[in-house]
Protein backbone atom coordinates (compact mmCIF):
# COMPACT_ATOMS: atom_id res chain seq x y z
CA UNK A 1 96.65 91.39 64.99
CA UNK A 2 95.42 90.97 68.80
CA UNK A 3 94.05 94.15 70.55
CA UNK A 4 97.29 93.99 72.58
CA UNK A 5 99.55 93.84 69.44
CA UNK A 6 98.07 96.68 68.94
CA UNK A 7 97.70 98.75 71.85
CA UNK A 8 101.66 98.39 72.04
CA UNK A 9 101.60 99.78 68.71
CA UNK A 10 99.83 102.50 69.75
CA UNK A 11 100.92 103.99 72.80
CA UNK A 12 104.79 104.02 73.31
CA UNK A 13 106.26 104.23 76.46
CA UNK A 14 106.69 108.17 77.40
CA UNK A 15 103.33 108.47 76.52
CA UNK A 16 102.31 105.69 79.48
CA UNK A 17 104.30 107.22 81.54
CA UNK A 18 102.92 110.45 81.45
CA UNK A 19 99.44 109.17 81.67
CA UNK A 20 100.60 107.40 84.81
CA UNK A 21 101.86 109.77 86.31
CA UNK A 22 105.18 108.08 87.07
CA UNK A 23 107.95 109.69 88.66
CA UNK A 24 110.74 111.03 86.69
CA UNK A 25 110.73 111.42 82.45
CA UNK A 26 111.12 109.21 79.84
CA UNK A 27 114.08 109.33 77.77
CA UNK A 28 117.31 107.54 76.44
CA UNK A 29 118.78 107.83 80.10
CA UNK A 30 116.16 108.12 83.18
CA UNK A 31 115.42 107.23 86.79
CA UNK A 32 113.97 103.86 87.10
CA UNK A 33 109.99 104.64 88.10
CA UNK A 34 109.72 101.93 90.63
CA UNK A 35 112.39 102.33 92.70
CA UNK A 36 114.24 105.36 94.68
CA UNK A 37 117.21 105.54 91.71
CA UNK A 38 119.85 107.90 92.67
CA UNK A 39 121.16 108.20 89.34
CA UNK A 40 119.01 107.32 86.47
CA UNK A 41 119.74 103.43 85.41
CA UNK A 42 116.88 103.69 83.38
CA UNK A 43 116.33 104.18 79.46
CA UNK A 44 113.44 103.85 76.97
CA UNK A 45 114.43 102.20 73.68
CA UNK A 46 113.53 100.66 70.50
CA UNK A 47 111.10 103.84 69.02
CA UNK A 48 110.14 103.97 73.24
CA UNK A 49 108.50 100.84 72.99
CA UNK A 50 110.69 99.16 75.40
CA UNK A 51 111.90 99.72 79.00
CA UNK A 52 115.58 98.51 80.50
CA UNK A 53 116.69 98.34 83.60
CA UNK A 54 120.80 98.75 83.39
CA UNK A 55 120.52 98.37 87.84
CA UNK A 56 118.80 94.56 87.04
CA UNK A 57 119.26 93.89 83.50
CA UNK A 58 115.43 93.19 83.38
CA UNK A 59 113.79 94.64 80.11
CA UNK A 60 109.77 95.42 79.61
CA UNK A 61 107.37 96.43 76.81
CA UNK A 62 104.68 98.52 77.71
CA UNK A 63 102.45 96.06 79.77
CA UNK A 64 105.57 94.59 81.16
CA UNK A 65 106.72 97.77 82.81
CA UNK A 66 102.91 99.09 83.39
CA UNK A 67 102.31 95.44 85.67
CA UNK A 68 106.26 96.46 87.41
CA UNK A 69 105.59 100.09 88.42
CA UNK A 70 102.26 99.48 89.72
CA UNK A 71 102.22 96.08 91.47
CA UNK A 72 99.59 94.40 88.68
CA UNK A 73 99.30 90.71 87.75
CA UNK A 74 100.34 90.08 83.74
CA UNK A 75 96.83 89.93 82.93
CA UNK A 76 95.33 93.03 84.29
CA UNK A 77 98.18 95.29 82.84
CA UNK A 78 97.50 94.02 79.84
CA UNK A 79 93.75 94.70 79.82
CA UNK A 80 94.47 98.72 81.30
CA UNK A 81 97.14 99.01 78.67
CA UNK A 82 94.55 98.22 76.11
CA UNK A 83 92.22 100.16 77.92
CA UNK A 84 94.60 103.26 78.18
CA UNK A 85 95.18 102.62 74.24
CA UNK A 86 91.98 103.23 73.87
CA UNK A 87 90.87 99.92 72.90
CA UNK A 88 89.13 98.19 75.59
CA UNK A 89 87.69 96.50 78.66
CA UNK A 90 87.34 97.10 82.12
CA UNK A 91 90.47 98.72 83.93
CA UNK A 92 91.04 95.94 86.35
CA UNK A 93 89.60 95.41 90.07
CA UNK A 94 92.64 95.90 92.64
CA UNK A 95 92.51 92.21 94.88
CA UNK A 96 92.93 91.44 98.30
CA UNK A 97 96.39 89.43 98.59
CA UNK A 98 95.30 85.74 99.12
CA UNK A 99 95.76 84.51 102.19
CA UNK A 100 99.18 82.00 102.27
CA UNK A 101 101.06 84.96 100.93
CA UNK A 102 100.39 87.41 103.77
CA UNK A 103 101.78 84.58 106.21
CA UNK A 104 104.83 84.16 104.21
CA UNK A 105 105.80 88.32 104.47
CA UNK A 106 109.38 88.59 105.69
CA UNK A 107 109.42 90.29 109.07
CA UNK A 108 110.89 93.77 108.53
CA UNK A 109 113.97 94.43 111.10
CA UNK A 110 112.62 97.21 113.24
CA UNK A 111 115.12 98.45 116.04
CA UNK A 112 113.97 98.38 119.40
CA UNK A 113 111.41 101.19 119.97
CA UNK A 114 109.90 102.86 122.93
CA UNK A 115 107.16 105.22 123.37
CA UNK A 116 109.00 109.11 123.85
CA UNK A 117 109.34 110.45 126.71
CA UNK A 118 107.76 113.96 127.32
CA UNK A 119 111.36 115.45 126.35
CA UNK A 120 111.15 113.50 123.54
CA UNK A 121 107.77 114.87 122.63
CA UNK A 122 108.98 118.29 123.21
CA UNK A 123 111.70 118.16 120.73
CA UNK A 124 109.85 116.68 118.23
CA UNK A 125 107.20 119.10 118.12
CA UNK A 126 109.73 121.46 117.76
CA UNK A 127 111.54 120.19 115.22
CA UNK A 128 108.44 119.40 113.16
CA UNK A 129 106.59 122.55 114.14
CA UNK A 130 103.47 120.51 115.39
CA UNK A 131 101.77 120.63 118.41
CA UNK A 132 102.53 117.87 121.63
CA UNK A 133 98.93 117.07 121.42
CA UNK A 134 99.93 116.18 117.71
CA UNK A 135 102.54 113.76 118.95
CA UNK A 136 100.61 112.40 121.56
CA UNK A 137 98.04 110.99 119.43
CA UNK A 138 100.35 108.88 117.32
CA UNK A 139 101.72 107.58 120.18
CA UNK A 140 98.65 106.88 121.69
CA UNK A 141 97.59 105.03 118.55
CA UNK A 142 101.14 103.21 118.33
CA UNK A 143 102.49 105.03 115.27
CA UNK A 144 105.13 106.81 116.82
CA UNK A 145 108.05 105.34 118.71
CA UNK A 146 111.94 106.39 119.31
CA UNK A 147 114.75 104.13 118.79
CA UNK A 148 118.37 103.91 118.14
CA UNK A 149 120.18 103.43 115.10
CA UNK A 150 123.41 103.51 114.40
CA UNK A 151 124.37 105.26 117.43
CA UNK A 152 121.54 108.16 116.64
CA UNK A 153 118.67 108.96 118.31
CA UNK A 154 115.77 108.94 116.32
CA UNK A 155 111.73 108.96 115.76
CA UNK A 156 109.97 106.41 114.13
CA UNK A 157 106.39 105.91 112.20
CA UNK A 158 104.82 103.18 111.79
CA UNK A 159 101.45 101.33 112.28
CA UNK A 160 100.22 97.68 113.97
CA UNK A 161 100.52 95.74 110.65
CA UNK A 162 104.09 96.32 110.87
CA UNK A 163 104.58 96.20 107.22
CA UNK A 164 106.64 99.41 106.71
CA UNK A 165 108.37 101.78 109.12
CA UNK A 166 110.75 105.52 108.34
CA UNK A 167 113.65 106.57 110.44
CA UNK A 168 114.12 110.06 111.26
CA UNK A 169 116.68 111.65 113.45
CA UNK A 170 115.55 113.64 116.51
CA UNK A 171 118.22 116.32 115.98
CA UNK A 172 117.23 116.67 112.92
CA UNK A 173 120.34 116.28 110.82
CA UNK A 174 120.52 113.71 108.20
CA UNK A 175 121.89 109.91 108.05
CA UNK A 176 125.20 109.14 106.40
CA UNK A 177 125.47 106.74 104.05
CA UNK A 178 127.92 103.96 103.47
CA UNK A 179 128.64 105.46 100.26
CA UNK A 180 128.77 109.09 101.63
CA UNK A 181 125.00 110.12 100.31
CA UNK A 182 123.07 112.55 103.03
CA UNK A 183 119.58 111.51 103.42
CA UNK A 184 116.65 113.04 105.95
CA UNK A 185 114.77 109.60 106.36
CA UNK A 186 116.09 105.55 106.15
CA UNK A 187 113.33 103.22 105.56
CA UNK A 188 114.26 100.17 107.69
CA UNK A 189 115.19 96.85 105.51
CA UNK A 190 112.44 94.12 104.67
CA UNK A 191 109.45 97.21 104.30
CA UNK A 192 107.04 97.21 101.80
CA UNK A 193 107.68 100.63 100.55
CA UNK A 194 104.22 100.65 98.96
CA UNK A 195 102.80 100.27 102.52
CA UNK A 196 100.63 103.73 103.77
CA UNK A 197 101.19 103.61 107.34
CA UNK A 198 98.25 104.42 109.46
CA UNK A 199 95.82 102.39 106.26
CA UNK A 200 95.43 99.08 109.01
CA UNK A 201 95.09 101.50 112.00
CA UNK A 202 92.03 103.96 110.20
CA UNK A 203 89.17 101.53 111.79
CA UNK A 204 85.92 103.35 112.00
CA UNK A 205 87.06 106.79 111.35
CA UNK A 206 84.94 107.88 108.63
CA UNK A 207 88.36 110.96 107.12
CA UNK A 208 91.62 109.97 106.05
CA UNK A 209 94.46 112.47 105.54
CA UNK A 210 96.83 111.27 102.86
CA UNK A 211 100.03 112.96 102.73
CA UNK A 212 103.72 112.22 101.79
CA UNK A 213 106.54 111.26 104.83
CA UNK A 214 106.71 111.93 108.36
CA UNK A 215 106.61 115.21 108.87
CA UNK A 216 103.42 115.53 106.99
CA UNK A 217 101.96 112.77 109.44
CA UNK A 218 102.38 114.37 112.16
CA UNK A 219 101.11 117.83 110.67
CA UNK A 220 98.15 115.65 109.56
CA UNK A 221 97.49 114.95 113.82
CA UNK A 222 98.74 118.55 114.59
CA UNK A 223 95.23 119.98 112.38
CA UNK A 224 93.16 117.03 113.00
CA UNK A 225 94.27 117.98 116.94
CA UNK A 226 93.48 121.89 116.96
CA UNK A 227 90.10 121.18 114.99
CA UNK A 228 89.08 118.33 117.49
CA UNK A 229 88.51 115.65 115.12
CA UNK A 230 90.40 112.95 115.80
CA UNK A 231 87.94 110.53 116.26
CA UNK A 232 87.24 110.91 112.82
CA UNK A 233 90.40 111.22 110.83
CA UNK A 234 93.44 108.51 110.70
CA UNK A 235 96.19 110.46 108.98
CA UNK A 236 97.96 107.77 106.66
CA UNK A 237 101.29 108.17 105.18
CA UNK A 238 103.21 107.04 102.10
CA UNK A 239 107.11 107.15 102.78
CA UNK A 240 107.91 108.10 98.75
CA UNK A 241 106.79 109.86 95.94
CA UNK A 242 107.61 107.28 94.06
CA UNK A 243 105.12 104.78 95.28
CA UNK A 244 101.89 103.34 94.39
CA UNK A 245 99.28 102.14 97.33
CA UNK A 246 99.94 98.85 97.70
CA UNK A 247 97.04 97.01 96.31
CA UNK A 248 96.23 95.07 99.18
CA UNK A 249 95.71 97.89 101.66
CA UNK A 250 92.58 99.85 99.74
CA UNK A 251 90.27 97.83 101.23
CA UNK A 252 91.18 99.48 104.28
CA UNK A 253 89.89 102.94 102.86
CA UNK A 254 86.76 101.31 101.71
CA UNK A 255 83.31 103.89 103.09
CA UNK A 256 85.81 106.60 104.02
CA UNK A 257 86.36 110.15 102.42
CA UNK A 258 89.85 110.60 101.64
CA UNK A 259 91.55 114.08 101.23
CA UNK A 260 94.75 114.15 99.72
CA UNK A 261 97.72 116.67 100.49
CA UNK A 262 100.46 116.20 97.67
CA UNK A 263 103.63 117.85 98.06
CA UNK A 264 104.25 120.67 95.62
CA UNK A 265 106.80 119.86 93.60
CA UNK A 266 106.79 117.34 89.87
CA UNK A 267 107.15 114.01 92.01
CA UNK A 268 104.05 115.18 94.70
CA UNK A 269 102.26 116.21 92.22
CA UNK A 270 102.62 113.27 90.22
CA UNK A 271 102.04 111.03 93.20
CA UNK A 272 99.15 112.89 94.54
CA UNK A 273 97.50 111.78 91.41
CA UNK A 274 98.79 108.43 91.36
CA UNK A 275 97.08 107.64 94.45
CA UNK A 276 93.98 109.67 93.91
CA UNK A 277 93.42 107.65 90.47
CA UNK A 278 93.76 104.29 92.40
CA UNK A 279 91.70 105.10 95.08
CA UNK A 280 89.00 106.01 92.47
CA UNK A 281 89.71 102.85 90.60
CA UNK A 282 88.39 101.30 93.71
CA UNK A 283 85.27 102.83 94.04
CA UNK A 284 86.64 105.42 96.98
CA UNK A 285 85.77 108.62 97.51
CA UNK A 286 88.79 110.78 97.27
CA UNK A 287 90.57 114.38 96.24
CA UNK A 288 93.42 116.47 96.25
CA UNK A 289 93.78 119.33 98.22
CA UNK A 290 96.20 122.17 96.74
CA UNK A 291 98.29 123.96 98.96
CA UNK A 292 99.81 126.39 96.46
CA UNK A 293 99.98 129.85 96.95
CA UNK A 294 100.30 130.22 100.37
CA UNK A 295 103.37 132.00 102.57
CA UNK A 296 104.93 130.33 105.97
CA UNK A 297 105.79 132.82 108.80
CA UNK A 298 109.00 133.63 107.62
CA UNK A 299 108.11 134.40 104.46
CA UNK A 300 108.88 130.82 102.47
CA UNK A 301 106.32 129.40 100.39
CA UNK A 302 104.40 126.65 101.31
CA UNK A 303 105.46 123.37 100.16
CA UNK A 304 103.90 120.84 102.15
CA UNK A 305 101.24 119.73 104.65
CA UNK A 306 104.25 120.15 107.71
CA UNK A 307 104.71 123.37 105.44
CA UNK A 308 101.33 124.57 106.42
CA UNK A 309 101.80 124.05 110.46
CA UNK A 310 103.52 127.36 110.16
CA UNK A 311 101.17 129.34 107.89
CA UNK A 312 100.84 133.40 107.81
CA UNK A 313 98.33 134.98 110.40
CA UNK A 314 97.59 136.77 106.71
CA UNK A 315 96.96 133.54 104.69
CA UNK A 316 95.40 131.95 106.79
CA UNK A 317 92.61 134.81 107.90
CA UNK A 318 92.35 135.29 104.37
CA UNK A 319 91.56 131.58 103.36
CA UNK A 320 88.65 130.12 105.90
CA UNK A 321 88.92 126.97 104.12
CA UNK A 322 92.36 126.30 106.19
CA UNK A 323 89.82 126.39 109.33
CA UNK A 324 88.34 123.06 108.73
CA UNK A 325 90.86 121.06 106.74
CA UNK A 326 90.16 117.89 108.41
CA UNK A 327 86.63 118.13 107.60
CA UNK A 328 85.15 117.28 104.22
């Protein structure tokens, strides 16, 4: 018997997935892990040693759905399945993507975009409880644009390698879609949802914030703002919990501290930890920061890095660690 043989004999399915840290739960009927699944079109069969798809029809064993979730070749899921089996090698080394396939990307269809206009600004730091200075540093670094879609006006992030890009709307209601589903954000078609925006744009700044969606992006300017460090902190957003970093944007964090601010809920957590284990993988220095336990203004718990824009006058004289968060 090969040492994958049995490694898939080993360690069944819910048991990966829980080491993982993917999204959802295992079971008969579940979300797929690797894509946003609005109802689960998932399920784990045969003694949860294999994975299908009802959405594509595809089917994986272990490996098969360890290289689809997160982005692996064949051969290096294999080896960290053994490895998580507890039989094995080296977990493998994540890899630049060669060269001819970056120049084949599809373009991703991004609306027309300006910068705001100081209106624009205003409302947005409203509606996001951050401060203009907040908003003015994305734009100045070309991460933050408005546009028009669909007749509405919204905000968008995104950064100069133009790989992935969120939708918001500037009233802040939510998009309508075709098939009647409410939702806060649209990810414009042809992204690479794996994509952290802000990764290509973090340069020579020695701090990266890592949060989850928009609003968190812009809280991550709003502290790095008030505690005047931007100079040296990029604030870098994934637009999903149910992401991994794409592989071929670590090197961008490579001889930076990262600081990690995971929503608090399963998904955050699970893909606070996600990201933290890959960025470790890679030899980066980086941590999750927990948020729980503190109050908003109005008396709401904290949930979220945006959460924390509108902390108590009580939590936060009581916690001095909230004074420097962009430092670390």
């Amino acid at each position: 018997m090969s040492a994958l043989e049995g490694a898939k004999k080993k360690l069944v399915i819910s048991d990966l997935w829980h080491l993982r840290g993917w999204r959802g739960k295992p079971a008969r009927s579940c979300r797929v892990p690797y894509r946003e699944d609005r109802s689960p079109s998932g399920s784990v069969l045969a003694d949860g040693r294999l994975f299908h798809d009802f959405g594509s029809g595809e089917t994986f064993d272990g490996p098969g759905l360890l290289a689809r979730v997160e982005e692996l070749t064949t051969a290096d899921a294999c080896r960290l399945f053994i490895q998580l089996a507890g039989g094995a090698p080296a977990a493998p080394t994540p890899r630049r993507m060669p060269q001819e396939l970056q120049k084949t990307r599809p373009e991703i269809e991004l609306p027309p975009m300006d910068s705001p206009t100081p209106e624009e600004l205003r409302k947005l730091a409203g509606l996001r409880a951050v401060s203009i200075e907040a908003c003015e540093a994305a734009v100045a670094r070309k991460q933050l644009f408005c546009a028009t879609w669909s007749g509405r006006h919204c905000w968008i992030i995104t950064d100069r390698a133009r790989r992935n890009a969120q939708l918001r709307r500037l009233d802040g209601e939510k998009f309508r879609r075709r098939d009647g589903e409410a939702v806060k954000a649209l990810t414009v078609r042809g992204a690479c949802a794996s994509w952290p925006v802000g990764a290509s744009d973090s340069g020579e700044a020695a701090r990266v914030i890592l949060c989850e969606g928009g609003g968190d992006f812009l809280a991550a300017y709003h502290f790095a703002a008030i505690e005047g460090t931007l100079t040296d902190v990029q604030p870098v957003a994934m637009l999903g919990a149910a992401q991994r970093l794409a592989l071929d944007a670590l090197p961008h964090f490579e001889g930076k501290r990262v600081r990690i601010f995971p929503h608090l809920d399963d998904a955050g957590d699970g893909a606070a930890l996600r990201w933290e284990s890959q960025l470790r993988a890679a030899g980066i220095d980086a941590h999750c920061y927990d948020l729980s336990g503190l109050t908003r203004d109005d008396g709401e718990t904290v949930q979220d890095l945006n959460d924390l824009t509108r902390v108590s006058a009580d939590d936060f004289e009581a916690n001095r660690e909230l004074w420097a968060l962009t430092t670390f």
